[in-house]
Protein backbone atom coordinates (compact mmCIF):
# COMPACT_ATOMS: atom_id res chain seq x y z
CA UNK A 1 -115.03 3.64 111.03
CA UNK A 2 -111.97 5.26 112.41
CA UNK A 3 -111.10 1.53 113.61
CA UNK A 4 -111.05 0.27 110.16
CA UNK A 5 -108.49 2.60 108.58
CA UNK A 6 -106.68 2.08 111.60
CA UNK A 7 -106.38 -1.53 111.12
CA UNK A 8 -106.05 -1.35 107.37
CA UNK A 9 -102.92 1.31 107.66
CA UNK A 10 -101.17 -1.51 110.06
CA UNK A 11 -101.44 -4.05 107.25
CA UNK A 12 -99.04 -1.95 105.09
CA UNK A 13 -97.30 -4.89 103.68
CA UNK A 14 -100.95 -6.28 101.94
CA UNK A 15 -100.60 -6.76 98.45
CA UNK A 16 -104.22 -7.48 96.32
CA UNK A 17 -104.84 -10.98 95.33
CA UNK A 18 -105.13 -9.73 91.83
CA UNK A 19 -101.45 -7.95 91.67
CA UNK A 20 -99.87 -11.27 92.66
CA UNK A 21 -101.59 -13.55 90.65
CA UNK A 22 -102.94 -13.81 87.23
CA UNK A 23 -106.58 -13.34 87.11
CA UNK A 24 -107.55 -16.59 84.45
CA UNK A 25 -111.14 -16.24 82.77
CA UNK A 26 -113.53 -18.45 84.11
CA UNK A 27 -116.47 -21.01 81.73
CA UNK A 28 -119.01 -22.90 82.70
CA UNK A 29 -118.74 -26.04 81.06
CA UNK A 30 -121.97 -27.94 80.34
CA UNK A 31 -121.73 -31.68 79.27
CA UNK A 32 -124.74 -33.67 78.65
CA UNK A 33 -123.81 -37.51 78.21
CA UNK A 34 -125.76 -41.56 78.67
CA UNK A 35 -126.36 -42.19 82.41
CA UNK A 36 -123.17 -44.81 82.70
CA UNK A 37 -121.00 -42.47 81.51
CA UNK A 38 -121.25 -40.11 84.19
CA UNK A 39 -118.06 -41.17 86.16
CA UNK A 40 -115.73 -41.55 83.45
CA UNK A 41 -116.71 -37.80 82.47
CA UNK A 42 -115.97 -36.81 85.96
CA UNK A 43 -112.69 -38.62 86.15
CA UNK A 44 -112.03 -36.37 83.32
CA UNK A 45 -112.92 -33.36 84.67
CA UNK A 46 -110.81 -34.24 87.70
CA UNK A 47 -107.83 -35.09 85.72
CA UNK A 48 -108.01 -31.57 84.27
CA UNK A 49 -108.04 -29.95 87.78
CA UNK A 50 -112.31 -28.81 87.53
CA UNK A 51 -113.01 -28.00 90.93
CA UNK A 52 -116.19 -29.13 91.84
CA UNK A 53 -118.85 -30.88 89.42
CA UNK A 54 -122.79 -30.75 89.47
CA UNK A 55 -124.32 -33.44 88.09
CA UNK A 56 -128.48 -33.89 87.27
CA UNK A 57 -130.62 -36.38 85.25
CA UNK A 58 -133.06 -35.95 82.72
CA UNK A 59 -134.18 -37.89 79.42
CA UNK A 60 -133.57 -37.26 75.83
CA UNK A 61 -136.33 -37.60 73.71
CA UNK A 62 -136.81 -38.69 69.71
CA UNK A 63 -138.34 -36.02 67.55
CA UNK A 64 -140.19 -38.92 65.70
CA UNK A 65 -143.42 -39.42 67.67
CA UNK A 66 -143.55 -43.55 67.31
CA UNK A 67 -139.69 -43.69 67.94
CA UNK A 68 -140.20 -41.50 70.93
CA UNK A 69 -141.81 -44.20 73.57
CA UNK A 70 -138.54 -46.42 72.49
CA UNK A 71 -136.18 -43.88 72.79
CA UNK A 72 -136.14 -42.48 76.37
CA UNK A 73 -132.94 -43.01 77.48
CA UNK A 74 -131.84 -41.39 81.06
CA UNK A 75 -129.06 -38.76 80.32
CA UNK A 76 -126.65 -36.82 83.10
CA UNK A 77 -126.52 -33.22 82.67
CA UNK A 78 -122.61 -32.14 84.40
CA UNK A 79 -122.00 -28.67 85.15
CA UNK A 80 -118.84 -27.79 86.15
CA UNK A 81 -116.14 -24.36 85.98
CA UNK A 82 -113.17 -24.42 84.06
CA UNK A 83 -110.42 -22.05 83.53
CA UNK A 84 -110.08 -20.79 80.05
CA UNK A 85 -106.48 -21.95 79.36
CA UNK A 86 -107.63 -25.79 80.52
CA UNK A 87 -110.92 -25.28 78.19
CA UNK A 88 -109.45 -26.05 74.79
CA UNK A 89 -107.09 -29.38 76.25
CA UNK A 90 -110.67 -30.55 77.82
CA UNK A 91 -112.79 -30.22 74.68
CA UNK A 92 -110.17 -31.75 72.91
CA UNK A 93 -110.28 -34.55 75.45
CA UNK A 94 -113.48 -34.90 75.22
CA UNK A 95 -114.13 -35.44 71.93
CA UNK A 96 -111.79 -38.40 71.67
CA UNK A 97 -114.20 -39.42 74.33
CA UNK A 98 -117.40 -38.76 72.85
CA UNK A 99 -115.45 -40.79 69.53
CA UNK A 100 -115.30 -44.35 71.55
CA UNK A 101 -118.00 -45.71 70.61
CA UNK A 102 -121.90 -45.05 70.32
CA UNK A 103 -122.75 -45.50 73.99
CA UNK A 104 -119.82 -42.86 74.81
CA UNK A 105 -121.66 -40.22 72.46
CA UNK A 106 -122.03 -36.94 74.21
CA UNK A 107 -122.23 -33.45 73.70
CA UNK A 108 -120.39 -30.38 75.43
CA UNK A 109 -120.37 -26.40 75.15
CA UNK A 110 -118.95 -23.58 76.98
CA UNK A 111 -120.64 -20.08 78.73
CA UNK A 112 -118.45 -17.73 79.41
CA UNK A 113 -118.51 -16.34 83.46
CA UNK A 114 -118.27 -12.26 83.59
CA UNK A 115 -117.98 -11.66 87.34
CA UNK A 116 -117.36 -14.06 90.41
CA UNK A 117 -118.38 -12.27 93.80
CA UNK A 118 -115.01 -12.68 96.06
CA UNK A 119 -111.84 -13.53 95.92
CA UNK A 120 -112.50 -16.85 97.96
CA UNK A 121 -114.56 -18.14 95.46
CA UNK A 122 -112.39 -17.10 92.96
CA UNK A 123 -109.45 -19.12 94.26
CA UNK A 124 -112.02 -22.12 94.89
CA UNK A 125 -113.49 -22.26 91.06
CA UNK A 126 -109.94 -21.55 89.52
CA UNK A 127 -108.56 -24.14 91.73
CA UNK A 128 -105.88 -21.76 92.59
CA UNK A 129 -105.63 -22.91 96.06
CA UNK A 130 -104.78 -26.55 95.61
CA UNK A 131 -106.39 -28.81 97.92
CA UNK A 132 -105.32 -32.07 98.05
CA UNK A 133 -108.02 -34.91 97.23
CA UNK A 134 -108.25 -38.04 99.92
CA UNK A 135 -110.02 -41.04 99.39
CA UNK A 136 -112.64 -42.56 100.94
CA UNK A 137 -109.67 -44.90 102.95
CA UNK A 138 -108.01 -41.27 103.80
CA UNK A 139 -105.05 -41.56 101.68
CA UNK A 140 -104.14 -39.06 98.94
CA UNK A 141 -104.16 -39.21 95.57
């Protein structure tokens, strides 16, 4: 123990993460959408600096029982973290989106994160630490 407040006493000059920076609010974006427009969402998401994205099918159903053997169509559910000042610009963007045309229709909605464990993952979700993207031929974008 004594060890530790040693070592923490030399480090005199550390300043918290959270009195240099702005701490941002953090959402979790959900955004259900048609199967084939899974990468054009996520081309969006990456344009508006999302960090990572989680992506999952399922099927949307009819609530009319004889329309509902016709109507199975495989939908992606995306999950993804956004900051709370990018939120608003990416709804926005989405809904012009979602307004292309029938195929593009979609829907999205917002939960709002109360605690993140670390500072690490923090900087990660936030995309506070920028990390540049490569492609798959390793050059960057």
């Amino acid at each position: 123990m004594a060890e530790k407040i040693k070592k923490t006493q030399q480090k005199s000059g550390f300043i918290p993460f959270e009195k240099q920076n702005v701490i941002i609010p953090l959402k979790m974006m959900i955004i259900v959408v048609r199967q084939n427009q899974r990468d054009a969402i996520i081309k969006i998401l990456n344009d508006y600096q999302c960090s990572f994205q989680i992506s999952t099918y399922g099927y949307g159903e009819s609530f009319i029982r004889p329309v509902r053997e016709l109507n199975q169509e495989k939908k992606v559910f995306i999950f993804t973290v956004v900051r709370e000042d990018v939120c608003e610009l990416l709804g926005q963007r989405l809904e012009q989106r979602f307004a292309v045309s029938v195929a593009s229709k979609g829907i999205a909605y917002t939960i709002d994160l109360t605690s993140v464990a670390g500072v690490s993952i923090y900087k990660f979700l936030s995309n506070t630490r920028k990390v540049e993207k490569v492609t798959k031929n390793g050059k960057k974008k």
